[in-house]
Protein backbone atom coordinates (compact mmCIF):
# COMPACT_ATOMS: atom_id res chain seq x y z
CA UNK A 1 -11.69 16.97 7.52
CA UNK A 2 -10.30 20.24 6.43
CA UNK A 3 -7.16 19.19 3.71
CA UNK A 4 -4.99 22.14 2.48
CA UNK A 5 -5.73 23.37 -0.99
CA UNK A 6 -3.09 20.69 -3.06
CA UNK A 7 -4.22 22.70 -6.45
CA UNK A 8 -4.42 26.29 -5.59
CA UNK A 9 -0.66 26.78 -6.86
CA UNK A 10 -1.20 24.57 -9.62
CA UNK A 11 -1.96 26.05 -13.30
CA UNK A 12 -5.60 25.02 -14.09
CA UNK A 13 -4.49 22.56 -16.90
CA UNK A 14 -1.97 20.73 -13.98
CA UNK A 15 -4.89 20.09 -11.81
CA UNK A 16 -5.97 16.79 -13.31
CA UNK A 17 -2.88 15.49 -13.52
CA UNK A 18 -1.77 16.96 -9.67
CA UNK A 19 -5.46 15.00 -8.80
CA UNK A 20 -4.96 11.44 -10.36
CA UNK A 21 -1.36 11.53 -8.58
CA UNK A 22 -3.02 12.56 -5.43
CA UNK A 23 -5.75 9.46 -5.22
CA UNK A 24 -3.02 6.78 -6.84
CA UNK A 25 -0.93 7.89 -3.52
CA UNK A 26 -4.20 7.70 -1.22
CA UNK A 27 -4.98 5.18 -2.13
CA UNK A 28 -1.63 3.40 -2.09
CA UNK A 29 -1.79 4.99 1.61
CA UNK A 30 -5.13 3.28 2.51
CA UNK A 31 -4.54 -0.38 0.78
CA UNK A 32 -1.01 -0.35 3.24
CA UNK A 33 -3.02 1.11 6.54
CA UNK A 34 -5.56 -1.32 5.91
CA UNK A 35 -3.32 -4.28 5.57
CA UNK A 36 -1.18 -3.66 8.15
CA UNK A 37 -3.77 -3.46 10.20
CA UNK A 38 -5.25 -7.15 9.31
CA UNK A 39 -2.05 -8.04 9.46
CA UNK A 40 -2.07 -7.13 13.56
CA UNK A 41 -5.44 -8.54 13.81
CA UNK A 42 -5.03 -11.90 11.97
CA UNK A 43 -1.27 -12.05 14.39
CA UNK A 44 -3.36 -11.66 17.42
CA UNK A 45 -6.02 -14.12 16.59
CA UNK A 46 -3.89 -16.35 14.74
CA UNK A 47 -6.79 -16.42 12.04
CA UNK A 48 -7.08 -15.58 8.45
CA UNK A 49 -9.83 -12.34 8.93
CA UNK A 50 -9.88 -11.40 5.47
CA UNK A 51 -10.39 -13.68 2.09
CA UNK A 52 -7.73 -12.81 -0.81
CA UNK A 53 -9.24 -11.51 -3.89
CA UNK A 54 -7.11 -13.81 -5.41
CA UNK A 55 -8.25 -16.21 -8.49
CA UNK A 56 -9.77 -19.27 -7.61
CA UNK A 57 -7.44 -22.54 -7.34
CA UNK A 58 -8.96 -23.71 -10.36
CA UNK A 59 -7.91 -20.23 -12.22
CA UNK A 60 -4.33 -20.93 -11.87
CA UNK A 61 -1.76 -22.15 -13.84
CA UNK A 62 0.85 -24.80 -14.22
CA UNK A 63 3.38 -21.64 -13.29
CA UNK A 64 1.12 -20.32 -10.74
CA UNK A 65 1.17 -23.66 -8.75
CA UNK A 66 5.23 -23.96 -9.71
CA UNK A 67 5.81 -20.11 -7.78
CA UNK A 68 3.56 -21.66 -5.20
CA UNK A 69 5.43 -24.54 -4.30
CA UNK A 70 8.96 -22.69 -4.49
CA UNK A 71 7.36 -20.75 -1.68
CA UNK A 72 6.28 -23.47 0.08
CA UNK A 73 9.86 -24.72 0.04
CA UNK A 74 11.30 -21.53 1.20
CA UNK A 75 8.90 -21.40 3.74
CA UNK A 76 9.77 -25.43 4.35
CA UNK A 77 13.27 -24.43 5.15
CA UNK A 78 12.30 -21.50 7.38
CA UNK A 79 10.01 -23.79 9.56
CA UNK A 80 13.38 -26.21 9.66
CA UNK A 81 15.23 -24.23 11.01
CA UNK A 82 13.24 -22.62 13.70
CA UNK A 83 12.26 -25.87 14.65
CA UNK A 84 15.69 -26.69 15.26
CA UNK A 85 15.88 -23.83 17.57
CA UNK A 86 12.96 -24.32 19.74
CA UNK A 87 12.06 -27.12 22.16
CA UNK A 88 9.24 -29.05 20.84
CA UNK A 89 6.88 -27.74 24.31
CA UNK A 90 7.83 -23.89 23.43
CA UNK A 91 6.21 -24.35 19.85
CA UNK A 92 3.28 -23.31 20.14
CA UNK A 93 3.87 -19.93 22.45
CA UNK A 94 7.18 -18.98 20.58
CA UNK A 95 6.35 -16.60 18.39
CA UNK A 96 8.93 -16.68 15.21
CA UNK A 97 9.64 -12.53 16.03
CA UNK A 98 9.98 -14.01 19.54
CA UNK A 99 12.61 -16.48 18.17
CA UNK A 100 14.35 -14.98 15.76
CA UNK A 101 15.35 -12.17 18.58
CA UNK A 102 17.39 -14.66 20.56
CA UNK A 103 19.20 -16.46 18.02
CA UNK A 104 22.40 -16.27 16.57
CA UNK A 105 22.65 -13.53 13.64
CA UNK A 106 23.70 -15.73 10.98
CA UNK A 107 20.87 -18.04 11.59
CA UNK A 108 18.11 -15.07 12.03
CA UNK A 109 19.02 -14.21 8.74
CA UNK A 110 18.93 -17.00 6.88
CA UNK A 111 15.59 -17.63 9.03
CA UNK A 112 14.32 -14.09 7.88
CA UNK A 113 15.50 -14.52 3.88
CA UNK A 114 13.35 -18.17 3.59
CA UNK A 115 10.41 -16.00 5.28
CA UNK A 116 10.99 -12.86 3.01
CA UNK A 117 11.65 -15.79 -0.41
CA UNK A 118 8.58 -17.34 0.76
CA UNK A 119 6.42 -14.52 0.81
CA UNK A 120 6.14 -14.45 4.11
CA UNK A 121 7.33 -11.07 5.15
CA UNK A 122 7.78 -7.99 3.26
């Protein structure tokens, strides 16, 4: 792969600096292409491809499992209401993208802020 020279304008004592900024941002670059690419592949499978390098259950705390369940509720609430909106046969082949398309604004938002409070999107 033939990269342009990032340093050749650079003073010599710049360079190691200009170089540690470079790799934070490639890197940065490579954890989101990666993950956004599990992301497709666990959507289309509907699987979990990838373990977390998160602790272990046992590592967390009180707090850990208190920010855990206030997701859980947000996510609770999201469920609800898309639930509401879907006949119980279209569950499982309505996508919640699919869903939250058709529905009224107000209610696609508040569907999308539980997701996004959860955790659940970005």
């Amino acid at each position: 792969m033939d990269l342009p020279d990032l340093f050749a304008q650079l003073p010599p004592e710049r360079v190691p600096e200009a170089l540690d900024l470079a790799i934070k941002e490639l890197t940065a670059t490579h954890e989101a292409a990666v993950a956004q690419v599990v992301g497709m592949a666990e959507a289309a499978t509907g699987e979990q491809l990838r373990r977390s390098a998160s602790k272990s259950v046992l590592d967390l705390s009180v707090s850990d499992f208190e920010a855990v369940l206030r997701r859980a509720e947000h996510l609770r609430r999201a469920v609800e209401l898309m639930t509401t909106w879907t006949l119980r046969t279209d569950r499982g082949t309505t996508t919640a993208g699919r869903l939250i398309k058709t529905l009224p604004a107000d209610v696609a938002e508040e569907i999308t802020n539980e997701l996004r409070a959860a955790g659940a999107l970005g």
